[in-house]
Structure formats: structure tokens, C-alpha cells
C-alpha atoms as a PDB file:
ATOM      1  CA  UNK A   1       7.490  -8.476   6.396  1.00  0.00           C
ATOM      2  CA  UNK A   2       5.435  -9.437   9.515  1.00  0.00           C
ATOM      3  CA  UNK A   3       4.851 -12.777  10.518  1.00  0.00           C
ATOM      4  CA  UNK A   4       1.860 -14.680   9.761  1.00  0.00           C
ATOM      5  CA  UNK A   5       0.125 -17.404  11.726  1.00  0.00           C
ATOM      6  CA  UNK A   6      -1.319 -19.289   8.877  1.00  0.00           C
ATOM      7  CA  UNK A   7      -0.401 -18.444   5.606  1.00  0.00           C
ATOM      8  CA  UNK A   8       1.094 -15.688   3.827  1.00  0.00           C
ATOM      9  CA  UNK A   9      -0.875 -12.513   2.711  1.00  0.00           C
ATOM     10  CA  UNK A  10      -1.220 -11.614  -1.113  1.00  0.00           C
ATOM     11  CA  UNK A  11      -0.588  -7.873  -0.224  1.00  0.00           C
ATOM     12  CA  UNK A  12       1.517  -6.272   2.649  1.00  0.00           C
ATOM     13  CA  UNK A  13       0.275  -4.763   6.019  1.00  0.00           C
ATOM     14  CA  UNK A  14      -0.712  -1.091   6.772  1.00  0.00           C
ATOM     15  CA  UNK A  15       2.573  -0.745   8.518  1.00  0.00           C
ATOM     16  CA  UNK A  16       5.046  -1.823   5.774  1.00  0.00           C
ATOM     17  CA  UNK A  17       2.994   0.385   3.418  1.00  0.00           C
ATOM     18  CA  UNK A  18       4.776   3.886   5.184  1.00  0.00           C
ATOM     19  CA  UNK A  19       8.190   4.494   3.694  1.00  0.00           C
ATOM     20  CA  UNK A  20       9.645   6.630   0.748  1.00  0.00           C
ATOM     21  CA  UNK A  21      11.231   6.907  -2.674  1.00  0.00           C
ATOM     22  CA  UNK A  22      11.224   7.947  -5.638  1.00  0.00           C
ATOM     23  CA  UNK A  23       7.935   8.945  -7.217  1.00  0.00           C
ATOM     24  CA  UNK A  24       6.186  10.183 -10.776  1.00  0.00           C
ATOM     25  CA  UNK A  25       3.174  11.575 -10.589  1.00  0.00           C
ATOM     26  CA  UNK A  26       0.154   9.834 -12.388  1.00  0.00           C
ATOM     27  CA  UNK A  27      -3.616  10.280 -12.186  1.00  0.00           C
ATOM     28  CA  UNK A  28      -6.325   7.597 -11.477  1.00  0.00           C
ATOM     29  CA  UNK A  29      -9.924   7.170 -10.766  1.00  0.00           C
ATOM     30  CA  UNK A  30     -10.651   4.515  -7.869  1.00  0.00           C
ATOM     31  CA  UNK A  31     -13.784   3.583  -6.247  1.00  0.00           C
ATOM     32  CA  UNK A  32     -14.851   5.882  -3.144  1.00  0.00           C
ATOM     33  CA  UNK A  33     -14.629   2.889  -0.785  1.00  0.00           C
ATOM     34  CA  UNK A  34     -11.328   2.256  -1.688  1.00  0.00           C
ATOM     35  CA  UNK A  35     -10.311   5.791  -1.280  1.00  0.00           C
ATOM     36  CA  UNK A  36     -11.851   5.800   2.310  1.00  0.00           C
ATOM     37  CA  UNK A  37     -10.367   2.623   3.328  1.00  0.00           C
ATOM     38  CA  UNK A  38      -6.850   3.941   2.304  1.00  0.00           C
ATOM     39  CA  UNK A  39      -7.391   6.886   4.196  1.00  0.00           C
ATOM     40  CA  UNK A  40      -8.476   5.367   7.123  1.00  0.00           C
ATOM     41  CA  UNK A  41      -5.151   3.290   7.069  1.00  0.00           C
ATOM     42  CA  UNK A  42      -3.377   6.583   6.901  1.00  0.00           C
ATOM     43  CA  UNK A  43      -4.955   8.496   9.143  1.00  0.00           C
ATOM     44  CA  UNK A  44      -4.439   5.838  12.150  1.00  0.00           C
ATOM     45  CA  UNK A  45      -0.579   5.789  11.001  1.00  0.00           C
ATOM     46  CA  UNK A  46      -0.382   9.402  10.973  1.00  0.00           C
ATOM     47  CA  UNK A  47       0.777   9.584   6.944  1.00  0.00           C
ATOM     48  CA  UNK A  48      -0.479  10.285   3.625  1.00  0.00           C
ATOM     49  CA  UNK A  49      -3.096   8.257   2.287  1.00  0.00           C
ATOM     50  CA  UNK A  50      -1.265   8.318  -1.271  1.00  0.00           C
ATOM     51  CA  UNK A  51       1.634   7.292   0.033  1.00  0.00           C
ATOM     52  CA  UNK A  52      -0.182   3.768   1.435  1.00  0.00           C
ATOM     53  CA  UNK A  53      -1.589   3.521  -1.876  1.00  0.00           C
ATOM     54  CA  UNK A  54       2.043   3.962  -3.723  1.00  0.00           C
ATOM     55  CA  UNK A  55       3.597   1.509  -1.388  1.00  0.00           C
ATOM     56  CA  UNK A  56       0.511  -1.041  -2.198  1.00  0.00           C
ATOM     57  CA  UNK A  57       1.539  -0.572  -5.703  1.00  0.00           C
ATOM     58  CA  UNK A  58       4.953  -0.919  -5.232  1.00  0.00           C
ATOM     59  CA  UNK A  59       5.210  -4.181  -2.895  1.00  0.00           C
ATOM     60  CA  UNK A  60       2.538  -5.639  -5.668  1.00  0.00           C
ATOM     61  CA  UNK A  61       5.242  -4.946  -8.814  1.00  0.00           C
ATOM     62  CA  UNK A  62       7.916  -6.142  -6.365  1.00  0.00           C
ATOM     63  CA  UNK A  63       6.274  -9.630  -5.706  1.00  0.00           C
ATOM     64  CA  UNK A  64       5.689 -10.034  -9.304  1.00  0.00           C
ATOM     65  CA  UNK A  65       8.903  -8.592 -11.161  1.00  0.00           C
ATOM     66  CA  UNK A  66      10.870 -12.202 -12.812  1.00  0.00           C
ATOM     67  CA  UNK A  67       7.490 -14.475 -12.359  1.00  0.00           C
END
């Protein structure tokens, strides 16, 4: 993870959000602005926004799996 001046984020950055594995597909319904943030994220990294979103989701579970 990237180092932080002050404290310690509750969710990764944009960067450590691009990188693959495994997936199953699901659908969901999220709010517009959320959409268009994550896409904005992915279009300045060059990759899919989905793929920031999965990666969101997975650093979340990975934080939290044996609390």
C-alpha cells in the first residue's frame, strides 16, 4: 500500500485498485455519481471502470476477513 502522511486510509488508492483475478459475475444498481467517479478513476489509469470497482470490493473483504 502507499504511504500516508497522517493516518491510514479506510479504502485503498486508485492505483492499487488495477490488478486481476478471479471473478463471478454479479449485477448491482449504484448511484450515478458513484458510477462516474469510478469511471473517471479508470479512465485516467487507462483500465476498466469495473475492474476499480471489483478491486474496491476486494481490498474492503480483505481488511475485514478474521475481525
Amino acid at each position: 500500500m502507499a504511504q500516508q502522511s497522517q493516518s491510514t486510509p479506510i479504502l485503498p488508492s486508485p492505483e492499487e485498485l488495477a490488478t486481476r483475478e478471479e471473478t463471478v459475475k454479479v449485477t448491482i444498481s449504484l448511484s450515478k455519481s458513484s458510477v462516474d467517479f469510478f469511471k473517471q478513476i479508470a479512465k485516467n489509469h487507462k483500465t476498466p471502470y469495473q475492474k476499480i470497482i471489483r478491486r474496491l470490493l476486494d481490498e474492503y473483504v480483505r481488511r475485514h476477513v478474521g475481525s
